[in-house]
Protein backbone atom coordinates (compact mmCIF):
# COMPACT_ATOMS: atom_id res chain seq x y z
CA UNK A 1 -8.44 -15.81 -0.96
CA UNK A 2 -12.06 -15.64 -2.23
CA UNK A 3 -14.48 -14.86 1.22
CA UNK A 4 -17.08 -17.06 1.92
CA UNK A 5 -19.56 -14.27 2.24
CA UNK A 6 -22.07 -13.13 -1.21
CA UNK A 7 -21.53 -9.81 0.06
CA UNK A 8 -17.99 -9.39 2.13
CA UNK A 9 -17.15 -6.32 3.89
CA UNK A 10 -14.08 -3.89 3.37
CA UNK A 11 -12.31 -1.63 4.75
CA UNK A 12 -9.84 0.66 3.05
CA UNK A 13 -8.05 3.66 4.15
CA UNK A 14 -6.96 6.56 1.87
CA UNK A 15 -10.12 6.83 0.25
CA UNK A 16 -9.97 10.69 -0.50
CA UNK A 17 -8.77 10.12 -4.10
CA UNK A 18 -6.76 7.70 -5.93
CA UNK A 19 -6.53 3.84 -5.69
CA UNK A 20 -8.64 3.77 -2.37
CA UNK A 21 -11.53 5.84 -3.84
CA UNK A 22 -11.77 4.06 -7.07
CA UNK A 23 -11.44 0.44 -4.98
CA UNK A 24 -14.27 1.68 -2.68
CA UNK A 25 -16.29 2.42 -5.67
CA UNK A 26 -16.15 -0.79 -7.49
CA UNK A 27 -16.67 -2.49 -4.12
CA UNK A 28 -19.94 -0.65 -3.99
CA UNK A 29 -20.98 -0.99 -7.10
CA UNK A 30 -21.07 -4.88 -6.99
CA UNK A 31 -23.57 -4.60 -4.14
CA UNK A 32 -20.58 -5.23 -1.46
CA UNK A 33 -20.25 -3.51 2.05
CA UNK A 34 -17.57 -1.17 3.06
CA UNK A 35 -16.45 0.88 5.77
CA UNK A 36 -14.71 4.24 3.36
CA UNK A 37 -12.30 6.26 5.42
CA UNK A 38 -10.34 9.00 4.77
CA UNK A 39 -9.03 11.68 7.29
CA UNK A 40 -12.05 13.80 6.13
CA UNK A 41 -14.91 11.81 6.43
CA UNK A 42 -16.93 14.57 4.49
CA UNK A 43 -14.22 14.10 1.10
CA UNK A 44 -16.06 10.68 0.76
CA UNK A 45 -19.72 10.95 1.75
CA UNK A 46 -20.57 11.08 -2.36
CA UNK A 47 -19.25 7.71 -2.21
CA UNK A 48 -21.31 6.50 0.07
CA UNK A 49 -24.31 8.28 -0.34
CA UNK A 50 -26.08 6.12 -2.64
CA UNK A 51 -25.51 2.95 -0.82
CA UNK A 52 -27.38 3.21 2.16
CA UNK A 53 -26.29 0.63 4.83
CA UNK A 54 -23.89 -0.86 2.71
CA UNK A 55 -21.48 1.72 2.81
CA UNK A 56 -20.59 3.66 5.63
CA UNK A 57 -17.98 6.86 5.73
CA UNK A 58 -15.38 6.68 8.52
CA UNK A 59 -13.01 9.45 9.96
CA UNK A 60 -9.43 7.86 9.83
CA UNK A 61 -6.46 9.11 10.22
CA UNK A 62 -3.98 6.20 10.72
CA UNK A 63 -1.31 7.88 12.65
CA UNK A 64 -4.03 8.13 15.68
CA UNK A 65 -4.29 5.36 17.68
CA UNK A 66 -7.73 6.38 19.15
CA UNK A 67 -9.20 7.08 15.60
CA UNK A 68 -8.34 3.47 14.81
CA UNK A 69 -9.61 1.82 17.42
CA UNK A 70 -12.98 3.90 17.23
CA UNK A 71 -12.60 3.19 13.03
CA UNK A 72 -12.48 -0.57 13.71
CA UNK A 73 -14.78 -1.01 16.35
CA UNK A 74 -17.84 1.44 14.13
CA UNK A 75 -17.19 -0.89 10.95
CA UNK A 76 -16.99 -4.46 13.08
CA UNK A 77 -20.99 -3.27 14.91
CA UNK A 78 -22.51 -1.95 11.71
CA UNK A 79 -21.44 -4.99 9.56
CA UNK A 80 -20.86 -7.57 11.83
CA UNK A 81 -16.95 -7.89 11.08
CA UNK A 82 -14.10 -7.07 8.40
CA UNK A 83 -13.81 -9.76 5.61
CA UNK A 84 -10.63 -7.60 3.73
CA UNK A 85 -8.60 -4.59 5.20
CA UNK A 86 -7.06 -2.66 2.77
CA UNK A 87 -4.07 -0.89 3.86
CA UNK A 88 -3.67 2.39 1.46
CA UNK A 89 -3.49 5.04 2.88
CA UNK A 90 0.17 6.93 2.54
CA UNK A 91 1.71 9.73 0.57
CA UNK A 92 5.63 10.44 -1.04
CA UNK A 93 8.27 12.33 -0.08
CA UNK A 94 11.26 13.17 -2.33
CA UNK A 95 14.45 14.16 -1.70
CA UNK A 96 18.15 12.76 -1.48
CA UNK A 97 18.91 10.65 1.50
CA UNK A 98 21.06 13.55 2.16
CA UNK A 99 18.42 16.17 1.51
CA UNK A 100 16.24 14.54 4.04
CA UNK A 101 14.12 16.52 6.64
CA UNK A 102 13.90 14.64 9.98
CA UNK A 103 10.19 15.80 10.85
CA UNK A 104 9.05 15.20 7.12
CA UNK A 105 10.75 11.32 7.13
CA UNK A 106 9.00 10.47 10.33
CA UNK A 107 5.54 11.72 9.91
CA UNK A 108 5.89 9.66 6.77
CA UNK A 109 6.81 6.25 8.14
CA UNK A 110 3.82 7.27 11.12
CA UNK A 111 1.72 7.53 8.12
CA UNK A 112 2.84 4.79 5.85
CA UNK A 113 4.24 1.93 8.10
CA UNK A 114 3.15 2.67 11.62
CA UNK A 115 0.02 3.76 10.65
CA UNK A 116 -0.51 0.93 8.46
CA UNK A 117 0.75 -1.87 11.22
CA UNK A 118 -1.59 -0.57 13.92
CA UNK A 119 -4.45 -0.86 11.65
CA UNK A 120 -3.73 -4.18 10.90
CA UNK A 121 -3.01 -4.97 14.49
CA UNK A 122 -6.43 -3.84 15.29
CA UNK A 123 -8.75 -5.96 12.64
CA UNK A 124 -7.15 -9.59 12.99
CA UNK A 125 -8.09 -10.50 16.42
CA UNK A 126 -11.79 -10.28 14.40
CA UNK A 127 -10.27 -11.84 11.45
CA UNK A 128 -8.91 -14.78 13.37
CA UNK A 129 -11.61 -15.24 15.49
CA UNK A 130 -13.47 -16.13 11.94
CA UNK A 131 -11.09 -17.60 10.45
CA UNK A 132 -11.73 -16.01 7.17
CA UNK A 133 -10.08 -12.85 6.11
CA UNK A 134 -7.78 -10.65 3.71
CA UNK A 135 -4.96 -8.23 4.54
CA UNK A 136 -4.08 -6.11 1.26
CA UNK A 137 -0.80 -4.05 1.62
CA UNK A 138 -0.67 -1.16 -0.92
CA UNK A 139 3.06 -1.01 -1.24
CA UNK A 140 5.15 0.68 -4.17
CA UNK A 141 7.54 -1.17 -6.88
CA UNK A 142 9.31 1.63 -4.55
CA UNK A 143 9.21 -1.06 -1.86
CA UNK A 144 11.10 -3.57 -3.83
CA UNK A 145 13.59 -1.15 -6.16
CA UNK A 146 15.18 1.86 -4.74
CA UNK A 147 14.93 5.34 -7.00
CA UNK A 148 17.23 8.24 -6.15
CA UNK A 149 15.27 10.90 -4.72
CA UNK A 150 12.72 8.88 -3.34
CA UNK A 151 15.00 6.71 -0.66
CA UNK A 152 12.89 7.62 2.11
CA UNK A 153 9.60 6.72 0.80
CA UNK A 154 11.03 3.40 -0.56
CA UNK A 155 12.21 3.20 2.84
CA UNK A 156 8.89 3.15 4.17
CA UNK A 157 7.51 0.05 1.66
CA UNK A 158 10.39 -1.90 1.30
CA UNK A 159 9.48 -1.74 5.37
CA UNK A 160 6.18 -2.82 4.30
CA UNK A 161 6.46 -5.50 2.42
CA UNK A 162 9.17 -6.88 4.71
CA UNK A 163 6.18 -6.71 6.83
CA UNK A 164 3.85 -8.18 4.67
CA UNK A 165 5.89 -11.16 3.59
CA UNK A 166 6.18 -12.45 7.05
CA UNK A 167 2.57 -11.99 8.11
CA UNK A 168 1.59 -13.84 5.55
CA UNK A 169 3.48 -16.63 6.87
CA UNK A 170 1.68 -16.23 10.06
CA UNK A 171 -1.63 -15.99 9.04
CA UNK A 172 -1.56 -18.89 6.41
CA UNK A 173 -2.03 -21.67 9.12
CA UNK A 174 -4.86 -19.64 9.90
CA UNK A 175 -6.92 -19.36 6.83
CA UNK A 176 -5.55 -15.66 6.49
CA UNK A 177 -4.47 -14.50 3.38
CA UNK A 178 -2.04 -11.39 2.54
CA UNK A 179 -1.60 -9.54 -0.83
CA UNK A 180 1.10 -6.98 -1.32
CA UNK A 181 -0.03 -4.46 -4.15
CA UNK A 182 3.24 -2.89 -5.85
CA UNK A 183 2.10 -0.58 -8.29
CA UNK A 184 4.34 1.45 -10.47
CA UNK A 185 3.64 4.99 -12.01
CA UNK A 186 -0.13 5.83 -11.84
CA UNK A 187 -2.36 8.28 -12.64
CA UNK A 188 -3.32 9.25 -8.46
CA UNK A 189 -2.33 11.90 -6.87
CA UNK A 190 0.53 10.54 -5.61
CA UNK A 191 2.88 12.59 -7.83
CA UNK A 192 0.52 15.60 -7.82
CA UNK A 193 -0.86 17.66 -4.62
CA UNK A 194 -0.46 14.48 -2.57
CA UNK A 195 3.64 14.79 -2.75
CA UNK A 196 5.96 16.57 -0.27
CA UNK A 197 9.42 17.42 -1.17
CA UNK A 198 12.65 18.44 0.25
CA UNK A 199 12.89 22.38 0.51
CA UNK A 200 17.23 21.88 0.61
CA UNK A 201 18.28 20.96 -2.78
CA UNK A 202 22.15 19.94 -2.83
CA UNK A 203 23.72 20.67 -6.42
CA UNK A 204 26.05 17.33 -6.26
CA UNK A 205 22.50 15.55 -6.52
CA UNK A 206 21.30 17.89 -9.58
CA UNK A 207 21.78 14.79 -12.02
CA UNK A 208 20.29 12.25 -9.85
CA UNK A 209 17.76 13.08 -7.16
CA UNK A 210 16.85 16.05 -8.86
CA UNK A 211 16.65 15.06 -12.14
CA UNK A 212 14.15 12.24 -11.30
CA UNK A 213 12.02 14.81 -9.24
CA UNK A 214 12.31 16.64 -12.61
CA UNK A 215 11.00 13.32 -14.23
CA UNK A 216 8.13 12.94 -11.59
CA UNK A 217 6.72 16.67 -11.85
CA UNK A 218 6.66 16.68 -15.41
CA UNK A 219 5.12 13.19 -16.07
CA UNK A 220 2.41 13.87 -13.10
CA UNK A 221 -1.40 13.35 -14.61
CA UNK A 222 0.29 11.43 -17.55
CA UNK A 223 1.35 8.19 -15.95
CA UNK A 224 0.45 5.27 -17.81
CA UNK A 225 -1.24 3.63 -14.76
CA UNK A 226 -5.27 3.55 -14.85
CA UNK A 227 -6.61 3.63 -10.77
CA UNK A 228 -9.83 1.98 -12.04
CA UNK A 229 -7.73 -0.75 -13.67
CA UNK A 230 -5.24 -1.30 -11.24
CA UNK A 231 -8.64 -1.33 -8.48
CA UNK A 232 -10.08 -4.15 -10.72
CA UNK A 233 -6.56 -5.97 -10.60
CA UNK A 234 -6.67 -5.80 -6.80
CA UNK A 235 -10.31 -7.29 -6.37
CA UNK A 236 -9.71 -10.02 -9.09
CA UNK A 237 -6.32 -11.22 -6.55
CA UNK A 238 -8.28 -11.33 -3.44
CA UNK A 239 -11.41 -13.05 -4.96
CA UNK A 240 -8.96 -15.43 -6.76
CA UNK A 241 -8.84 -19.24 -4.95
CA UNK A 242 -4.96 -19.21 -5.71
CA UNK A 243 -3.87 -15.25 -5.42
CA UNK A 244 -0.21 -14.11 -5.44
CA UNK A 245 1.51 -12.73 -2.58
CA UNK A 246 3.28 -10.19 -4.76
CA UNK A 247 1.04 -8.03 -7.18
CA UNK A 248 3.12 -5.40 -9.47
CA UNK A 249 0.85 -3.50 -11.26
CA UNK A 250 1.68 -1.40 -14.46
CA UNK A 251 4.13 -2.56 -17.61
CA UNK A 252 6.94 0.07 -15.97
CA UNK A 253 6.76 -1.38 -12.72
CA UNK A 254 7.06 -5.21 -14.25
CA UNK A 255 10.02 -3.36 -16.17
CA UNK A 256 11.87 -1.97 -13.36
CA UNK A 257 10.97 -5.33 -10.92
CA UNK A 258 12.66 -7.59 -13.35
CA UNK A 259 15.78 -4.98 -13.73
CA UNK A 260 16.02 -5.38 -9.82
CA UNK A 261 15.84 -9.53 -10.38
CA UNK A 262 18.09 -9.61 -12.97
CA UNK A 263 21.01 -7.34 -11.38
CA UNK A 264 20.34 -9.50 -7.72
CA UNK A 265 20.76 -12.68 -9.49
CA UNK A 266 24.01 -11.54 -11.01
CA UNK A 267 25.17 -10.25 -7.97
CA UNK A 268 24.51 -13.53 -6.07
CA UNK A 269 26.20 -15.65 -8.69
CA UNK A 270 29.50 -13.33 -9.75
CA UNK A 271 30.20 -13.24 -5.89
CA UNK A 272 28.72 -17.12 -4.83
CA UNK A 273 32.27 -18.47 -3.61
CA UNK A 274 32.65 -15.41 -1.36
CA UNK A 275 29.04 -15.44 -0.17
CA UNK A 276 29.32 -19.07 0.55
CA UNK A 277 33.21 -19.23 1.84
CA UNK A 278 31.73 -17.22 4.44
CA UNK A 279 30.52 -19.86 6.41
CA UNK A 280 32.86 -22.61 9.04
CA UNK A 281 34.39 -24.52 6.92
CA UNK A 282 32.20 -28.10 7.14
């Protein structure tokens, strides 16, 4: 996935805090280009600063289609075109499916998938039309095991790495490459001011949903996760000549990945004759 270019160009969303800002700062600091957004423009300007035409601090909000298209179209005539995009920007929501909030769950998927799709919708006709290029997908181990309390925002990345998985068969032919990031528990924001949460809280869910909200609140700022580290991780995949399509980052997320594998494969082979006496008869 390595770029041909000695100093490639990125663009990453979310870069307020977390995984985006630390990414855009080790970009940076290797003498690389990037276009930094964040809804606020002004929250990363520090990053920036010190860069001079290297770095340049977009305005993003990825639920607007007009901010996009402006976003894309700024980066693509100061640096000449978009080597990787990095699609991070998203936030969690907790609650029990049945504790949901209709509003809450769809500004989420605007933010996480829709958002996320558009973006990406908007920098390939410039990646193709190079033939060189990266899409990164910040998903979740979220978006490949499902936690009670958090079945909405798992929702949203098992939506985007169903996503990913079949881009990536599209662009291959193309010399495109994909990464899906799946971190586990990290030391962002995510679980801190960044988090939005059901206001109805159903007792019958006390021992499940809530209990892991519990869990999440009282573990927030301890997470074993490093954002530096796991921003390293990501730029050692996509300058790697044979990356992986599926990057877990953090020992709990391999943990809980495997679980899911293990329990799949047993389901597949205790119920094999029925899956398979499900077809005509040959």
């Amino acid at each position: 996935m390595a770029t041909d270019s000695a100093s490639p160009v990125w663009f990453i969303t979310g870069c307020s805090t977390g995984f985006g800002r630390e990414l855009a700062r080790l970009i940076l600091d290797r003498g690389w280009r990037a276009a930094v957004c964040a809804r606020n423009a002004d929250s990363v300007r520090d990053l920036v600063s010190a860069h001079g035409d290297r770095a340049l601090a977009v305005t993003l909000d990825v639920t607007d289609a007009g901010q996009i298209a402006q976003a894309v179209r700024q980066a693509e005539q100061a640096f000449g075109g978009i080597d990787v995009l990095v699609n991070n920007a998203g936030y969690g929501y907790m609650s029990a499916v049945e504790e949901g909030e209709d509003a809450e769950i769809r500004a989420m998927f605007e933010a996480n998938f829709f958002g996320l799709a558009a973006l990406t919708r908007a920098v390939l006709p410039g990646m193709r039309a190079r033939r060189r290029g990266a899409v990164v997908n910040i998903a979740s181990v979220g978006g490949l095991v499902g936690f009670p309390g958090s079945g909405y925002y798992a929702a949203t990345k098992f939506a985007v790495v169903g996503l990913s998985e079949a881009l990536a068969k599209e662009l291959k032919p193309l010399g495109l490459r994909v990464l899906i990031v799946e971190p586990g528990p990290f030391r962002t924001d995510w679980a801190g001011r960044s988090l939005r949460q059901s206001g109805l809280h159903i007792d019958d869910y006390a021992q499940t949903a809530g209990k892991r909200r519990g869990q999440i609140a009282e573990h927030s700022g301890h997470q074993a996760g490093d954002p530096v580290r796991a921003a390293q991780a990501i730029i050692d995949a996509v300058q790697s000549d044979r990356p992986p399509l599926h990057l877990v980052l953090g020992k709990a997320g391999l943990d809980n990945v495997r679980k899911k594998i293990a329990a799949l494969t047993a389901d597949l082979d205790a119920w094999e004759s029925t899956t398979l006496g499900a077809d005509y008869p040959e």
